[in-house]
N, C-alpha and C. Protein backbone atom coordinates (compact mmCIF):
# COMPACT_ATOMS: atom_id res chain seq x y z
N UNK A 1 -13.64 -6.79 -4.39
CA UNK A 1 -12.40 -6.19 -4.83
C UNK A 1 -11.30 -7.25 -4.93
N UNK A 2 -11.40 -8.13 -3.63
CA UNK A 2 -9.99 -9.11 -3.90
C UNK A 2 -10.31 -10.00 -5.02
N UNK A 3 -11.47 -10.35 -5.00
CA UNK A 3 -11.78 -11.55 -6.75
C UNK A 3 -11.32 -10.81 -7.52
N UNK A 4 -11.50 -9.21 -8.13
CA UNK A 4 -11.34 -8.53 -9.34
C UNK A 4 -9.83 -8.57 -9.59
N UNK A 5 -9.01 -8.06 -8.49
CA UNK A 5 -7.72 -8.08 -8.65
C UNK A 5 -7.21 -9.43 -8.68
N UNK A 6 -7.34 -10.40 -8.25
CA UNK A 6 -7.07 -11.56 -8.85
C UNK A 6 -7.37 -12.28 -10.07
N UNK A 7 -8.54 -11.83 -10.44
CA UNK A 7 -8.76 -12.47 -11.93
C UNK A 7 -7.83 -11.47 -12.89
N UNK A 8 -7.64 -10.31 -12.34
CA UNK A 8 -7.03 -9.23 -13.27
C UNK A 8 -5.54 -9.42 -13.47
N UNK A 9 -4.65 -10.28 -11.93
CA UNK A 9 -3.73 -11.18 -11.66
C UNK A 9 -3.34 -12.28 -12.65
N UNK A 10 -4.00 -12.94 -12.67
CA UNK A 10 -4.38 -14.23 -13.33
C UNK A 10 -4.66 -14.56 -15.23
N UNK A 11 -5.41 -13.41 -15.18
CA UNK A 11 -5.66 -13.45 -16.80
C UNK A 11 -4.76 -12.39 -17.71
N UNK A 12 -3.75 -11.85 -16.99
CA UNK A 12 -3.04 -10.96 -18.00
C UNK A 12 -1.14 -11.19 -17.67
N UNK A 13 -0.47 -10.66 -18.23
CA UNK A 13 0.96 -10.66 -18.17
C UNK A 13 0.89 -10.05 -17.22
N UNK A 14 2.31 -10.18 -16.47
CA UNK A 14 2.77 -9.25 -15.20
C UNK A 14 2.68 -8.03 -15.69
N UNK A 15 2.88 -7.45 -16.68
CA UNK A 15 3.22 -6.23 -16.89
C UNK A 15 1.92 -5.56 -17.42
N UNK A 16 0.61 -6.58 -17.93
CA UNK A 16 -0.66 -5.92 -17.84
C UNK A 16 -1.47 -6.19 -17.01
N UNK A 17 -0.75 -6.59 -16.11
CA UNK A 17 -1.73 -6.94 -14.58
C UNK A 17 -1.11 -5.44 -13.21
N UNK A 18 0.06 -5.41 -13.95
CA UNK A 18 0.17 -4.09 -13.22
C UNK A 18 -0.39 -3.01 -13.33
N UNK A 19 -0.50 -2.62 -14.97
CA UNK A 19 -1.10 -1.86 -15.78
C UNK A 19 -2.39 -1.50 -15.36
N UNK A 20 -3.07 -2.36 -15.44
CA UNK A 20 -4.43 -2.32 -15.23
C UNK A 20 -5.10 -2.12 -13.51
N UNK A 21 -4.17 -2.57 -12.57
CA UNK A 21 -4.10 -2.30 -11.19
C UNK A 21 -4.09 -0.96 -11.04
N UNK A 22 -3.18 -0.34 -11.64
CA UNK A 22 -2.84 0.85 -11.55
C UNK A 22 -3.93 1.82 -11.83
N UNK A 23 -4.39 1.25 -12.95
CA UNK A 23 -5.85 1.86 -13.75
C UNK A 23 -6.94 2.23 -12.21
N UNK A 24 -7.23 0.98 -11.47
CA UNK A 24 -8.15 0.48 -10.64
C UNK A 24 -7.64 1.48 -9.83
N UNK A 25 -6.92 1.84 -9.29
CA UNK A 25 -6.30 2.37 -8.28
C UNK A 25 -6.52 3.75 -8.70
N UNK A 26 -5.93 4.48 -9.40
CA UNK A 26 -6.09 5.50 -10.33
C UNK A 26 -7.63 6.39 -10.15
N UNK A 27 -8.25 5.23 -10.35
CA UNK A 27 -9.92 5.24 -10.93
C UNK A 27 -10.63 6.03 -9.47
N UNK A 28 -10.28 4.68 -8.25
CA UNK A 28 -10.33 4.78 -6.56
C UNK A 28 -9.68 6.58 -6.07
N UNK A 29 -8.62 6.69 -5.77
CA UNK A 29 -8.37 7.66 -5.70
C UNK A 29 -8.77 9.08 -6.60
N UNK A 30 -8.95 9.08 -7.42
CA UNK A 30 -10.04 9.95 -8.54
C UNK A 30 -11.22 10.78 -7.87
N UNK A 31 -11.72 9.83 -6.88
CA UNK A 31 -13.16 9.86 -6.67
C UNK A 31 -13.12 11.35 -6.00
N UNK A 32 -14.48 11.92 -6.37
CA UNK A 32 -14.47 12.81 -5.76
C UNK A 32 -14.75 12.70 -3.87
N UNK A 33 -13.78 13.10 -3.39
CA UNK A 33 -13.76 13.02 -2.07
C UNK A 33 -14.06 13.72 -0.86
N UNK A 34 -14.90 15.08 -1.07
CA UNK A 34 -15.19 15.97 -0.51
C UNK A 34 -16.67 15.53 0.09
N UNK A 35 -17.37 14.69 -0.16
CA UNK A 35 -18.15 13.87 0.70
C UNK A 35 -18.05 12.77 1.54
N UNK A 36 -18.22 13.01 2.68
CA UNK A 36 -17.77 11.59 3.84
C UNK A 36 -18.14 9.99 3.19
N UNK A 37 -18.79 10.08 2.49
CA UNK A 37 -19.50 9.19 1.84
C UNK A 37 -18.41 8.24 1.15
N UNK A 38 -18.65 9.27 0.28
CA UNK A 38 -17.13 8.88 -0.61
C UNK A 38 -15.82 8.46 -0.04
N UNK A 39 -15.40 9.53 0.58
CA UNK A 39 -14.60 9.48 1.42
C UNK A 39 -13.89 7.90 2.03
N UNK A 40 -14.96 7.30 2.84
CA UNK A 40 -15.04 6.39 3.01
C UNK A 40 -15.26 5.02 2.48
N UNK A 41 -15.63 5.76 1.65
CA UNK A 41 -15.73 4.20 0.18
C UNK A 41 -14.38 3.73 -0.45
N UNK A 42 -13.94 4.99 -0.28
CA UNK A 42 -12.58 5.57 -1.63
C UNK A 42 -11.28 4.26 -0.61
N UNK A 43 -11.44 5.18 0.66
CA UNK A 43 -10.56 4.52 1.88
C UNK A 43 -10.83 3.02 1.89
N UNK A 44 -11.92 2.47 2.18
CA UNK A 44 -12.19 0.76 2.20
C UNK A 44 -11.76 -0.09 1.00
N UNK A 45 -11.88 0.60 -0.47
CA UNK A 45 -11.58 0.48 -1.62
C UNK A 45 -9.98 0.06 -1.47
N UNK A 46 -9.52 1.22 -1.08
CA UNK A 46 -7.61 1.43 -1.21
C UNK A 46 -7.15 0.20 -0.27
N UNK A 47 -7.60 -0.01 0.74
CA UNK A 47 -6.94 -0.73 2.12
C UNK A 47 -7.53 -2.22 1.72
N UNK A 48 -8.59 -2.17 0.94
CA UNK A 48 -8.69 -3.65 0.48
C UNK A 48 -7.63 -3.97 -0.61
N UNK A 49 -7.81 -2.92 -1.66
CA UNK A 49 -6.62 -3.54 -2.71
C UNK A 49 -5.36 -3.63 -2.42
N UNK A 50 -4.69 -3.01 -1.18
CA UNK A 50 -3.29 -3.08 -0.77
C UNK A 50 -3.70 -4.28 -0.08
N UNK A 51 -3.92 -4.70 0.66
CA UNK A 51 -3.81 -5.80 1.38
C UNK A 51 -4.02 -6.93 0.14
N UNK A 52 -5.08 -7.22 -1.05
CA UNK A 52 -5.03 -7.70 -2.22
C UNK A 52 -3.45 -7.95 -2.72
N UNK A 53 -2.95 -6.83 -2.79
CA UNK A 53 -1.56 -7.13 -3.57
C UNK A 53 -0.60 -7.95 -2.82
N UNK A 54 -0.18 -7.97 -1.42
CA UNK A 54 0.11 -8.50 -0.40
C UNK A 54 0.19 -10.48 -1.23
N UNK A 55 -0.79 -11.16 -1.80
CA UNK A 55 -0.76 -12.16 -2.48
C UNK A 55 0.07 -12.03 -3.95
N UNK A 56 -0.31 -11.28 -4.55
CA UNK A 56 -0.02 -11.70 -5.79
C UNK A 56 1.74 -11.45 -6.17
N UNK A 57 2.04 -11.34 -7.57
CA UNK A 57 3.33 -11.61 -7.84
C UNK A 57 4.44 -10.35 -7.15
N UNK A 58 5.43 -10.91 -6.74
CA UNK A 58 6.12 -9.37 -6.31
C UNK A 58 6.38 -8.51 -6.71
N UNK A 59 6.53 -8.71 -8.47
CA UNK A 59 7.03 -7.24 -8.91
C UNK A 59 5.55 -6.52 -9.45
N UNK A 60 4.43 -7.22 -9.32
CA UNK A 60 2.86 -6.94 -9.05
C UNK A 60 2.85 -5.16 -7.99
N UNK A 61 3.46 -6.43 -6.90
CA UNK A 61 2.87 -5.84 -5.72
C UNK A 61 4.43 -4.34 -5.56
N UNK A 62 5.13 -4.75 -6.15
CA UNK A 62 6.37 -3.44 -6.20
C UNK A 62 5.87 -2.29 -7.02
N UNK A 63 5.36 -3.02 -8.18
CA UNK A 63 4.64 -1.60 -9.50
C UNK A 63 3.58 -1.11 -8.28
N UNK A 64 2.78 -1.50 -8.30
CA UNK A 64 1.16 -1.06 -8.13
C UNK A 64 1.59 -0.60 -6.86
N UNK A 65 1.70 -1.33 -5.49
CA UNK A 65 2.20 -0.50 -4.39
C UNK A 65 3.06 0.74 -4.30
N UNK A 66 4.10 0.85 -4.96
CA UNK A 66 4.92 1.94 -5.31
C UNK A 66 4.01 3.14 -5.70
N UNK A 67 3.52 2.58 -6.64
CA UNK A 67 2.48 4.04 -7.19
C UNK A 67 1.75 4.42 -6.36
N UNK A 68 0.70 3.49 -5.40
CA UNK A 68 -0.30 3.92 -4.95
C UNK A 68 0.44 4.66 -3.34
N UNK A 69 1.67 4.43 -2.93
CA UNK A 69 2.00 5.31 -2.38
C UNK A 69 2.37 6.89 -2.91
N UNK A 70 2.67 6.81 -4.28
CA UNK A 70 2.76 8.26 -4.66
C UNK A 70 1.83 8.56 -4.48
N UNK A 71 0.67 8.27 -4.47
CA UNK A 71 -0.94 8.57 -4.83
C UNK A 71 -1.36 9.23 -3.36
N UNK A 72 -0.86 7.85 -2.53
CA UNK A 72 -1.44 8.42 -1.06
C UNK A 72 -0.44 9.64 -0.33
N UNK A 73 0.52 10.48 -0.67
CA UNK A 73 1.23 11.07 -0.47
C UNK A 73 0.45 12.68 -0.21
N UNK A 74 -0.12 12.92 -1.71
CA UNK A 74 -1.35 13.83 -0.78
C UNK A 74 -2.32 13.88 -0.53
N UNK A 75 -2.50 12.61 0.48
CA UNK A 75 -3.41 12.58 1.34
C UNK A 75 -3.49 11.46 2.48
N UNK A 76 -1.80 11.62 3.24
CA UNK A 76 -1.85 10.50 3.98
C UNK A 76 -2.31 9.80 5.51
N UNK A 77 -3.49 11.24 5.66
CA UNK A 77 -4.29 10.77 6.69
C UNK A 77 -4.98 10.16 6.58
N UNK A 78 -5.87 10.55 4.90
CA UNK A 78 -7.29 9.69 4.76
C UNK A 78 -6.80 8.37 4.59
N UNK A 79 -5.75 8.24 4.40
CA UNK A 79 -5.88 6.34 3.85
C UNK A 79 -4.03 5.81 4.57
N UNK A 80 -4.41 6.15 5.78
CA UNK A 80 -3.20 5.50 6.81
C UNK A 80 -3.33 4.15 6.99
N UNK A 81 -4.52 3.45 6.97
CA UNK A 81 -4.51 1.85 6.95
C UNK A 81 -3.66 1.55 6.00
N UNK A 82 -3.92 1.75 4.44
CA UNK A 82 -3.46 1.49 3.49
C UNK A 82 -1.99 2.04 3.34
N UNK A 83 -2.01 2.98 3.82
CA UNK A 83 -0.09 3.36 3.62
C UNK A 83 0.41 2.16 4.81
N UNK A 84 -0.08 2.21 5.93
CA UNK A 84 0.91 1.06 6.62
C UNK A 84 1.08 -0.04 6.14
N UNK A 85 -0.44 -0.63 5.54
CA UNK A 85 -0.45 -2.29 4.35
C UNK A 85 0.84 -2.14 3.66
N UNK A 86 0.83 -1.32 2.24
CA UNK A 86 1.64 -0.98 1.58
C UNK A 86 2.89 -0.98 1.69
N UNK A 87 3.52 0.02 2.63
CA UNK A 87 4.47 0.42 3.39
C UNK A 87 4.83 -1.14 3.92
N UNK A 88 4.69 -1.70 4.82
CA UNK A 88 4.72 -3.03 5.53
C UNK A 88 5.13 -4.15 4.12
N UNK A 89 4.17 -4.28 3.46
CA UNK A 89 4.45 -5.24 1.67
C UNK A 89 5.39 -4.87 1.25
N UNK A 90 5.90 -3.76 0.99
CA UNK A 90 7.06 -3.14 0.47
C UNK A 90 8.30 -3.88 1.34
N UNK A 91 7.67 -3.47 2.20
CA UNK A 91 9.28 -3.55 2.86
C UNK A 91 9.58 -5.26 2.99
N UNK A 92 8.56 -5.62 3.16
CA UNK A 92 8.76 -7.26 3.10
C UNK A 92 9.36 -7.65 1.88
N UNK A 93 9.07 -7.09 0.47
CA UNK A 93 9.44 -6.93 -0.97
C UNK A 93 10.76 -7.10 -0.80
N UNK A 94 11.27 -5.38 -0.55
CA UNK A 94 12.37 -5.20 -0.85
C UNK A 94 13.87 -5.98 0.15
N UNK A 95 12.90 -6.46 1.37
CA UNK A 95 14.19 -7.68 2.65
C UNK A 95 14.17 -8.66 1.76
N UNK A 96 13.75 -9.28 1.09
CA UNK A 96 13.37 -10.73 0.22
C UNK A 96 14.44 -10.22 -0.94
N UNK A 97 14.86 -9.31 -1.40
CA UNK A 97 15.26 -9.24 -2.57
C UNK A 97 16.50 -8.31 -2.02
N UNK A 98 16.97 -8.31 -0.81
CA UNK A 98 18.07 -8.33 -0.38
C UNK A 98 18.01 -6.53 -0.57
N UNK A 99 17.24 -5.45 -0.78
CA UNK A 99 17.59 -4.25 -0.88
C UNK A 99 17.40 -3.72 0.06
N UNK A 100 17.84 -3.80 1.31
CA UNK A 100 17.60 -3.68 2.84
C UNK A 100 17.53 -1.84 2.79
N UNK A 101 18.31 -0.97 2.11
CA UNK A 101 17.87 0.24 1.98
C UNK A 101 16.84 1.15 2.21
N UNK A 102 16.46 0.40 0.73
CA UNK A 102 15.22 0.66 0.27
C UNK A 102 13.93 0.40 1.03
N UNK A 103 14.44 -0.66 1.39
CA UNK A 103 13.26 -1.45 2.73
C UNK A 103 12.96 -0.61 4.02
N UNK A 104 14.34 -0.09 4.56
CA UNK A 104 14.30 0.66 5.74
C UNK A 104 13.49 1.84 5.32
N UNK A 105 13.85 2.50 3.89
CA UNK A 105 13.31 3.65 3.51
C UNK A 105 12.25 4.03 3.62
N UNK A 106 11.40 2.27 3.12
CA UNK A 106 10.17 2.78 2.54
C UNK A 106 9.39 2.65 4.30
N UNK A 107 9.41 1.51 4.82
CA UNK A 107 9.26 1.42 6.26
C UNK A 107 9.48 2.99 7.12
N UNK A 108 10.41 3.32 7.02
CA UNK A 108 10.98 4.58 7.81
C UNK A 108 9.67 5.70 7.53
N UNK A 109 9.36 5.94 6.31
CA UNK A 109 8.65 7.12 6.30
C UNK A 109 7.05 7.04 7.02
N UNK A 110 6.40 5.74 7.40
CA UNK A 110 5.31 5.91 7.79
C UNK A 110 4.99 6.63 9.18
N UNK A 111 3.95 7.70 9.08
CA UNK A 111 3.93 8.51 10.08
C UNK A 111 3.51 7.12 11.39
N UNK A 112 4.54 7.15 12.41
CA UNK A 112 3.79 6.80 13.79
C UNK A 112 3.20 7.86 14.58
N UNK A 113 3.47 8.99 14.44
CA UNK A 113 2.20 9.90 15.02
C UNK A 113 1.33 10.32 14.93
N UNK A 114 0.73 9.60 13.95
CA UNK A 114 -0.44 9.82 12.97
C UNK A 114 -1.49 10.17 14.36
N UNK A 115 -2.41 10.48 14.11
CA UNK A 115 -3.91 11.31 14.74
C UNK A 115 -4.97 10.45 14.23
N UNK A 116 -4.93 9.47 13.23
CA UNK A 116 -5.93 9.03 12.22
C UNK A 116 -5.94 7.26 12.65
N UNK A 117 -4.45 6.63 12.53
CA UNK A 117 -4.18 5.41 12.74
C UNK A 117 -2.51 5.61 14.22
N UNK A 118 -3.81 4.95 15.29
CA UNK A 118 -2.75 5.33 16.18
C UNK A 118 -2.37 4.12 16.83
N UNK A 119 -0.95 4.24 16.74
CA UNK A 119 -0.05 2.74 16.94
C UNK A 119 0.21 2.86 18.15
N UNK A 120 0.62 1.66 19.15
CA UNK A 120 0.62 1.13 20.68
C UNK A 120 2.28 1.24 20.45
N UNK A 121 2.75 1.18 21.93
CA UNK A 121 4.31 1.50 21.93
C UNK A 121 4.77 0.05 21.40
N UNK A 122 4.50 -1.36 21.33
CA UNK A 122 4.66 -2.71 21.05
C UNK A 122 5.01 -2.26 19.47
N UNK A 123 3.80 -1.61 18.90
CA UNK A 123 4.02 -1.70 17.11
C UNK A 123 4.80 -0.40 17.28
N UNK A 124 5.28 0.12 17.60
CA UNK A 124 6.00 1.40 17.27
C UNK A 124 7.73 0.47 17.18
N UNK A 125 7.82 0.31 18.41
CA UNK A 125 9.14 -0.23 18.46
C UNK A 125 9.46 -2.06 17.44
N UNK A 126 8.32 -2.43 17.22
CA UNK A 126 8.66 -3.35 16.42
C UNK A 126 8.89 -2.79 15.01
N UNK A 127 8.18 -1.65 14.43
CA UNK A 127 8.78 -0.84 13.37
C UNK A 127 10.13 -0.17 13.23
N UNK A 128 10.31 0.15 14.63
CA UNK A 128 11.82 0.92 14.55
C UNK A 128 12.82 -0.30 14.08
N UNK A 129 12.72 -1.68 15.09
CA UNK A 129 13.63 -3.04 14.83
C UNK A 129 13.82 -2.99 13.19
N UNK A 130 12.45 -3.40 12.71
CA UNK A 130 12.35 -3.72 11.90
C UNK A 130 13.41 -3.05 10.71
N UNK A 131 13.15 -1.18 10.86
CA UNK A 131 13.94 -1.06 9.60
C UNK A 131 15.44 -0.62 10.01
N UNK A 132 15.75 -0.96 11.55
CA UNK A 132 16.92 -0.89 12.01
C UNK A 132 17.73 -2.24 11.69
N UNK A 133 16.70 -3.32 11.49
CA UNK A 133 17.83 -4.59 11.04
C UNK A 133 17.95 -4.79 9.46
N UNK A 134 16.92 -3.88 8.55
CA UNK A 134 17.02 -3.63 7.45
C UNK A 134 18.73 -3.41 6.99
């Protein structure tokens, strides 16, 4: 997955490298998911390509992350690795480009009481800092 999204990085414009991420992503979440099987494919799939975007260009990783949080919205237990990746990139995004808001925003909404991905009091309160100095 990380070679694909990088060559897909690499060989097209920013704006058809988003395009086509999006596609990939799109495609991933699609899957039918009512088998554990899947299920779990779909999830390893998502949490590899967010962490993938994490490298490439920022407004890359602003398109394609942005969306794939709409995406994971209904359904943000199955793929809590990947909303925290995401969530976490984002917010690194938007401190770098001075929109401290937006940053706290996107940071702010990740469930810490999740049941699925369960955070230690160390990462809880380094999240609160975080979008408190946002």
């Amino acid at each position: 997955m990380q070679s694909l999204v990088l060559e897909i990085s690499q060989s097209k414009t920013l704006s058809q490298a988003s395009e086509d991420l999006i596609f990939v992503a799109n495609k991933i979440f699609s899957v039918d998911d009512t088998q554990s099987s899947s299920q779990v494919n779909s999830k390893i799939l998502i949490s590899t390509l967010a962490k993938s975007l994490k490298s490439l260009d920022p407004s890359i990783l602003q398109q394609v992350g942005s969306h794939m949080l709409q995406c994971l919205r209904d359904r943000p237990l199955v793929f809590d690795d990947a909303d925290y990746i995401l969530r976490d990139a984002l917010f690194d995004y938007y401190t770098t480009s001075e929109e401290f808001s937006q940053a706290a925003q996107i940071l702010g909404c990740l469930n810490l009481d999740s049941s699925v991905r369960l955070y230690n009091l160390n990462e809880k309160v380094d999240i609160y800092i975080k979008c408190a100095g946002a």
